[in-house]
C-alpha atoms as a PDB file:
ATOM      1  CA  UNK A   1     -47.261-139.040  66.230  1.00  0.00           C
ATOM      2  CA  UNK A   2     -49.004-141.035  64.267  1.00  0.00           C
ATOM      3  CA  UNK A   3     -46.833-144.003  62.116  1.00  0.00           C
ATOM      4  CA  UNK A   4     -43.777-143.432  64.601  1.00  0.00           C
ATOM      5  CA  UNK A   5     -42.472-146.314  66.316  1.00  0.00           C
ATOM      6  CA  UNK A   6     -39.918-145.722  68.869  1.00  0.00           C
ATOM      7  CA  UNK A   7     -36.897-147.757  69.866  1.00  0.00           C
ATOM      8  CA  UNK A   8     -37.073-148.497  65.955  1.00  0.00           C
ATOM      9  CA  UNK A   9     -33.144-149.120  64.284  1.00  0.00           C
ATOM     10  CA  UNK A  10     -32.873-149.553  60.834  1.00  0.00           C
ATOM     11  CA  UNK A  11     -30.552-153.498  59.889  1.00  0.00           C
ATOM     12  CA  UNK A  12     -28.025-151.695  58.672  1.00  0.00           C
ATOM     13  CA  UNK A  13     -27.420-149.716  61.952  1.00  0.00           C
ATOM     14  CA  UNK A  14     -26.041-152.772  63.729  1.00  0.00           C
ATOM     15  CA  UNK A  15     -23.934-153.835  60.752  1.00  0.00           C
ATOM     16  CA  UNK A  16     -22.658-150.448  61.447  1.00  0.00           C
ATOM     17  CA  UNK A  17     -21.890-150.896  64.571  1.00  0.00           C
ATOM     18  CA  UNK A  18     -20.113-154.646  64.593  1.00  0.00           C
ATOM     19  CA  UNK A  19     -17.884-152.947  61.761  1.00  0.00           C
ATOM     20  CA  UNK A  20     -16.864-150.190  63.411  1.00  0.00           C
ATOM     21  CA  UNK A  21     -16.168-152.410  66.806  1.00  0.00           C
ATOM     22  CA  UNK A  22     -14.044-154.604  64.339  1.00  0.00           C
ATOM     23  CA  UNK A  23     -12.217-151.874  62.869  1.00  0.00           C
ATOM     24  CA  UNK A  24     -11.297-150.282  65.767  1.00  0.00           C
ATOM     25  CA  UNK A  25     -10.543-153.536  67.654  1.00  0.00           C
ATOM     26  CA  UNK A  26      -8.146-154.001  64.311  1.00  0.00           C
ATOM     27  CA  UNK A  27      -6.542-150.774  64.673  1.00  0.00           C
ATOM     28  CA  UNK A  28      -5.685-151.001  68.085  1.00  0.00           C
ATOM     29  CA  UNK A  29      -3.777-154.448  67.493  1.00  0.00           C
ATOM     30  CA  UNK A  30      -1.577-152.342  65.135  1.00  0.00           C
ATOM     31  CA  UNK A  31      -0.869-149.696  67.479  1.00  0.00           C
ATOM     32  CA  UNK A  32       0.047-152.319  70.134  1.00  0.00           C
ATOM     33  CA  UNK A  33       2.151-153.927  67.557  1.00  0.00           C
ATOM     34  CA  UNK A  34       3.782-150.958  66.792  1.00  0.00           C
ATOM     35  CA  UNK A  35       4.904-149.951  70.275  1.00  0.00           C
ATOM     36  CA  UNK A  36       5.916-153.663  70.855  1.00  0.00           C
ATOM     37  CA  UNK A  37       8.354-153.435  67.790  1.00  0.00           C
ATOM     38  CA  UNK A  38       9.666-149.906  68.930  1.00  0.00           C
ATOM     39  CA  UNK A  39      10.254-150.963  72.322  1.00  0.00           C
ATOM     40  CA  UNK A  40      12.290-154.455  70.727  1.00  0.00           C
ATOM     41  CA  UNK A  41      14.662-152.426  68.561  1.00  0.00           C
ATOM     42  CA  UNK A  42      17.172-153.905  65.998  1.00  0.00           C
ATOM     43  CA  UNK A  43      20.991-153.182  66.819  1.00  0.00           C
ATOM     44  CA  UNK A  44      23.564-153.596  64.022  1.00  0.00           C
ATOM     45  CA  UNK A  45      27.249-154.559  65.141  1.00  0.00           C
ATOM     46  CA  UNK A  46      30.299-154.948  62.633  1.00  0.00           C
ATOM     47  CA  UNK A  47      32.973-156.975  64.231  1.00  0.00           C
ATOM     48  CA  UNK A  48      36.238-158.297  62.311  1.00  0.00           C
ATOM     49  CA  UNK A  49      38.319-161.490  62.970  1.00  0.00           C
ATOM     50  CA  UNK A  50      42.299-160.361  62.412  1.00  0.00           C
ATOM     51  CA  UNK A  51      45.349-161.350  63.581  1.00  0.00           C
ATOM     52  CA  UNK A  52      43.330-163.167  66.827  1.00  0.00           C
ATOM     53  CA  UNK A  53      41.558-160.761  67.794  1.00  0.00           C
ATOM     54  CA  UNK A  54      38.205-159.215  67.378  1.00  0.00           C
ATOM     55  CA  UNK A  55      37.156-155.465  66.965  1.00  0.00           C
ATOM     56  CA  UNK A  56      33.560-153.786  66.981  1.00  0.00           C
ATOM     57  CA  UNK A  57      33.061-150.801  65.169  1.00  0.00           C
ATOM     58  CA  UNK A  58      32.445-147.896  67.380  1.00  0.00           C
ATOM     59  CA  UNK A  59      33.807-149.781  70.215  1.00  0.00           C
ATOM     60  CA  UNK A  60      37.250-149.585  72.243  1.00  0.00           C
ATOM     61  CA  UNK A  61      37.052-153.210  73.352  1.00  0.00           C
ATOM     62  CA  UNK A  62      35.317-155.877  71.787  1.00  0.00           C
ATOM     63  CA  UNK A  63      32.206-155.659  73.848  1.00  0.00           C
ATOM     64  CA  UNK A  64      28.250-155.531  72.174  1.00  0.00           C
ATOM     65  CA  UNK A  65      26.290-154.351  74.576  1.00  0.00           C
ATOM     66  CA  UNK A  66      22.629-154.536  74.135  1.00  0.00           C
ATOM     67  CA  UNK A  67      19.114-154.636  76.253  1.00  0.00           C
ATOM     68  CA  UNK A  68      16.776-157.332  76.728  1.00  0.00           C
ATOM     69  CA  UNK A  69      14.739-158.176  73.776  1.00  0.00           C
ATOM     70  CA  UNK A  70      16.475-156.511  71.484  1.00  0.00           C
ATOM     71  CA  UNK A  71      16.844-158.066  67.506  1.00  0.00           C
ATOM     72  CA  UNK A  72      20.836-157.998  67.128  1.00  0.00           C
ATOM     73  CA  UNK A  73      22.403-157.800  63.504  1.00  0.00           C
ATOM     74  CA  UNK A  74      26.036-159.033  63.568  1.00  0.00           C
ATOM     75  CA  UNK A  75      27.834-158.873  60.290  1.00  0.00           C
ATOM     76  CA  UNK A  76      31.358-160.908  60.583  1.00  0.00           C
ATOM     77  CA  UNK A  77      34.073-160.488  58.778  1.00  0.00           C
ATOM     78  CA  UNK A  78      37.665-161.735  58.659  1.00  0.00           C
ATOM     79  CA  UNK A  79      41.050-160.406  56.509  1.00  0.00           C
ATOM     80  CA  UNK A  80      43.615-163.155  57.148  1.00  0.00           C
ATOM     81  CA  UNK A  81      41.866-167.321  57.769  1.00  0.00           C
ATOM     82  CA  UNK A  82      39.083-168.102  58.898  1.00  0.00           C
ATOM     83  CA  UNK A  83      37.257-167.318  62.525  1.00  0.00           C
ATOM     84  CA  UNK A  84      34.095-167.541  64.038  1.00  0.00           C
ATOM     85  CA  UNK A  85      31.616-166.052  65.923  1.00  0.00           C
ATOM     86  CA  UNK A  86      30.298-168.356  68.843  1.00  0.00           C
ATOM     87  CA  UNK A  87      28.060-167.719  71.639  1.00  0.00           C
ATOM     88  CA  UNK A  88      27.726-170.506  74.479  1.00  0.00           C
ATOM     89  CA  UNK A  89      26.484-170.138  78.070  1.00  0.00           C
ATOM     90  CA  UNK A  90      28.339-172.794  80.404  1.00  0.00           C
ATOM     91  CA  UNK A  91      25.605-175.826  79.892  1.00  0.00           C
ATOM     92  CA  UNK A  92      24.494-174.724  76.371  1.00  0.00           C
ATOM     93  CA  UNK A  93      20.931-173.823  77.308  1.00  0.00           C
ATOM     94  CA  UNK A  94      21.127-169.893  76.489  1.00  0.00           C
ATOM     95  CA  UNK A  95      22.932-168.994  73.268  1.00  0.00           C
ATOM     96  CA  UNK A  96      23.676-171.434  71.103  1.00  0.00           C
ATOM     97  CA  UNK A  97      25.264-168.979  67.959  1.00  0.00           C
ATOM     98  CA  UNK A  98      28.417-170.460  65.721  1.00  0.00           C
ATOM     99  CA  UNK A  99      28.957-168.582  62.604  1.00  0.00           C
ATOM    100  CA  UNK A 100      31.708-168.843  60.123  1.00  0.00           C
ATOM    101  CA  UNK A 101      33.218-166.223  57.875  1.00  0.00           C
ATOM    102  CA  UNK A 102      35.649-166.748  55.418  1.00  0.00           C
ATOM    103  CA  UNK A 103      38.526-164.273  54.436  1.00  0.00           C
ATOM    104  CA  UNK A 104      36.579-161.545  51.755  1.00  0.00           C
ATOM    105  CA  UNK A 105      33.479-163.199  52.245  1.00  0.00           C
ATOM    106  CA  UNK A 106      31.767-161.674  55.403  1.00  0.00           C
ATOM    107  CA  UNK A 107      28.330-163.016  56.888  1.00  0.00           C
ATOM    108  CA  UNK A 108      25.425-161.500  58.406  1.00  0.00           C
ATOM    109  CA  UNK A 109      23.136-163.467  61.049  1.00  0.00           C
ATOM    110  CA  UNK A 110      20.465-161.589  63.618  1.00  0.00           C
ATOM    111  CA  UNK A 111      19.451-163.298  66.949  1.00  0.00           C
ATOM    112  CA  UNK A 112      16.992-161.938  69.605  1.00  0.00           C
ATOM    113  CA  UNK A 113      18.757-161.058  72.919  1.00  0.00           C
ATOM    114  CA  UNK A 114      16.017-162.490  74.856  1.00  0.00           C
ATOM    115  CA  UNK A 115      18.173-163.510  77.733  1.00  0.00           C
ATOM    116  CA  UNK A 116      19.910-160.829  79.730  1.00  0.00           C
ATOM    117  CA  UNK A 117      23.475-161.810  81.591  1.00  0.00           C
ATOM    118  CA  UNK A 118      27.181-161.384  80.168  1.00  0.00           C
ATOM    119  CA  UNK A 119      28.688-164.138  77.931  1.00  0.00           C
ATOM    120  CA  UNK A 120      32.070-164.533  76.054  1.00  0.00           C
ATOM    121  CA  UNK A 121      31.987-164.502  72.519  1.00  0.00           C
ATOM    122  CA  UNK A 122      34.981-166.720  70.999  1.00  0.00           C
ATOM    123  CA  UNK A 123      36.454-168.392  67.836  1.00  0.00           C
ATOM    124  CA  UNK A 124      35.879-171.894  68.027  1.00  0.00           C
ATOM    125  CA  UNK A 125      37.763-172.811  64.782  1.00  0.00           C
ATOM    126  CA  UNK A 126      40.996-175.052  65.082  1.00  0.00           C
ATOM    127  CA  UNK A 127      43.099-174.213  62.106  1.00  0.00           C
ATOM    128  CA  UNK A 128      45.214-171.981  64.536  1.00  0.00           C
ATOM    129  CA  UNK A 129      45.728-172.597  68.188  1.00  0.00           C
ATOM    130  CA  UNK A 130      45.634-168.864  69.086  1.00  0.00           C
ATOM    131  CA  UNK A 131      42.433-168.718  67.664  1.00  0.00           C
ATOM    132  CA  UNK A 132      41.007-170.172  71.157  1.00  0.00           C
ATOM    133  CA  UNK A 133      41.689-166.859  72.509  1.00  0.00           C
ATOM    134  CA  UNK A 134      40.133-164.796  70.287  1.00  0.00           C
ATOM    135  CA  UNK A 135      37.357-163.470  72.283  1.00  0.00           C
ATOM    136  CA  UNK A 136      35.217-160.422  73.534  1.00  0.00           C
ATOM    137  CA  UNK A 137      31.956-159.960  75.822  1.00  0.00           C
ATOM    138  CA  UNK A 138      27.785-159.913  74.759  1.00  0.00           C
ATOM    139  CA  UNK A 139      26.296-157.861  77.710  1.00  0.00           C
ATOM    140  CA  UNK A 140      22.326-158.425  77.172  1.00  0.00           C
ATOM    141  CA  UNK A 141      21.229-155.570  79.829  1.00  0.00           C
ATOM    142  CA  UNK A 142      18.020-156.662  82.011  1.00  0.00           C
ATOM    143  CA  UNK A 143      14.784-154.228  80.874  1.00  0.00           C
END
């Protein structure tokens, strides 16, 4: 075996090799990505301000109920003055969500349920008195 060296690699071998480690090492960030954003899913809620009260859409009572984690879509709406959306824990350190819709003019705002416990939801607006007691509940289930 004359002109045959052993434990010979040609350069490009280990080029090879880093790029394939990289590629892989790439493709299994995606994949861990991917099951990250499945297991954080996005939940959309419709609720309406009327006559001081709230409704959800699919719902009995005005009650979201979501899990830990999870993106939440809220589009508000309102048909007779203004109300609000707000979301306060007791000393202010949990939620802290106040959003305004105007009659015909609806608004959309996400938040991440990243804290799991039950909290009112409420209008905070003044221009009625009975709009203090507008509420309904934001269950954020524990994964």
């Amino acid at each position: 075996m004359e002109g045959v060296v052993t434990g010979f690699r040609p350069a490009g071998f280990r080029v090879s090799r880093v790029v394939f480690l990289a590629v892989a090492t790439g493709l299994l960030a995606v994949v861990v990505a991917g099951a990250t954003l499945l297991a954080q899913s996005r939940r959309d809620f419709n609720v309406t301000a009327r006559k001081y009260a709230f409704t959800v859409e699919g719902a009995s009572t005005p009650v979201i109920r979501v899990m830990q984690n999870d993106l939440v879509h809220i589009t508000l709406s309102t048909e007779d003055i203004a109300h609000s959306f707000t979301v306060e824990d007791k000393d202010g350190s949990q939620y802290r969500i106040m959003r305004r819709a105007e009659p015909g003019r609806p608004v959309s705002f996400d938040f991440r349920a990243d804290t799991p416990g039950t909290f009112r939801f409420y209008c905070s607006l003044t221009i009625d008195e009975k709009c203090r007691d507008m509420q309904g509940t934001l269950i954020v289930e524990k994964k």
